[in-house]
Each structure stands twice: as structure tokens, then as C-alpha cells.
Protein backbone atom coordinates (compact mmCIF):
# COMPACT_ATOMS: atom_id res chain seq x y z
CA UNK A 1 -3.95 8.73 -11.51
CA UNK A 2 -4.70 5.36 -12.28
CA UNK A 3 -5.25 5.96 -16.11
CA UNK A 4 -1.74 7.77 -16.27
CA UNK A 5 0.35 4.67 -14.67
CA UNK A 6 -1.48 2.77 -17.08
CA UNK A 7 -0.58 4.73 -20.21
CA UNK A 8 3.27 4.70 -18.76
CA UNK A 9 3.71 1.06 -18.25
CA UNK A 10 4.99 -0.70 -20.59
CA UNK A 11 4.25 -3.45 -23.25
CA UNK A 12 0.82 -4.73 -23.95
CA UNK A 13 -2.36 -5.33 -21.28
CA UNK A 14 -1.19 -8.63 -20.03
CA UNK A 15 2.29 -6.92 -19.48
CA UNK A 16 0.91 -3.83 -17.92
CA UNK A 17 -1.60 -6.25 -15.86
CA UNK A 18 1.31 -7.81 -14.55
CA UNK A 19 3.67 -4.80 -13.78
CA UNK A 20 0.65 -3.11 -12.07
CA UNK A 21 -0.31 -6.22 -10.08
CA UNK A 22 3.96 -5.81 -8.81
CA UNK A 23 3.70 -2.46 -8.33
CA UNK A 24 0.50 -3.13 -6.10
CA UNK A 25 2.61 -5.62 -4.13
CA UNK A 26 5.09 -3.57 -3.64
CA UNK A 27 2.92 -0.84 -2.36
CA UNK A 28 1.29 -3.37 0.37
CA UNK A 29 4.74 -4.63 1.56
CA UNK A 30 6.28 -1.39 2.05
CA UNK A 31 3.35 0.04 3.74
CA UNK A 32 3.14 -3.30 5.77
CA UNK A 33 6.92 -3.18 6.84
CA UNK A 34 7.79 0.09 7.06
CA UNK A 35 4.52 2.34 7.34
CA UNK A 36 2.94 0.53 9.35
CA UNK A 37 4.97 -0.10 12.75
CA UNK A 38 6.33 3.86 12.12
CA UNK A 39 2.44 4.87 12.55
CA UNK A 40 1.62 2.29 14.99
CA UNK A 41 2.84 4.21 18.06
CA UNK A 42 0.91 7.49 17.08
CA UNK A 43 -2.14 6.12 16.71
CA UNK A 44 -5.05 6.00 19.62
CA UNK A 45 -6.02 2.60 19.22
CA UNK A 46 -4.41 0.99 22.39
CA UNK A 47 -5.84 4.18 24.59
CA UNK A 48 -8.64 2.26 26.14
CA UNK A 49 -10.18 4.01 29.28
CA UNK A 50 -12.58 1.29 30.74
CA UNK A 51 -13.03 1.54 34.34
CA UNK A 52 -14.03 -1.26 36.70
């Protein structure tokens, strides 16, 4: 998957370096701001059963 971005960016490797380290970025913020909080509720992770 990774080879085949590569091959359809374009310009030379600095270029492509730089248009895959965007695309990257863009990857994290979307999953950070949209993902994310959308998967938060359906996750167990605040279902803590500890009994005193």
C-alpha cells in the first residue's frame, strides 16, 4: 500500500517526502478530531468494576 502512494505522488523524493509527511498529518488530525471522540463512547475503557 505504501509502495503504491509512493509511486502516485508526485515530483521527486524530497517532494513525495513532503506530500507523504502532509498526508500523514492529515491522517492523525482527522482521526484525532473526528474518529476519535465518535469511538470514544463505544469503547470499554471507562467500565471499571472495582468494589470496596
Amino acid at each position: 500500500m505504501y509502495g503504491w502512494i509512493w509511486r502516485h505522488l508526485p515530483g521527486n523524493a524530497w517532494l513525495r517526502a513532503l506530500a507523504s509527511l502532509l498526508l500523514v498529518l492529515g491522517v492523525v488530525y482527522l482521526l484525532f478530531q473526528y474518529i476519535f471522540p465518535w469511538a470514544e463512547p463505544l469503547l470499554p475503557f471507562n467500565d471499571v468494576t472495582v468494589d470496596e
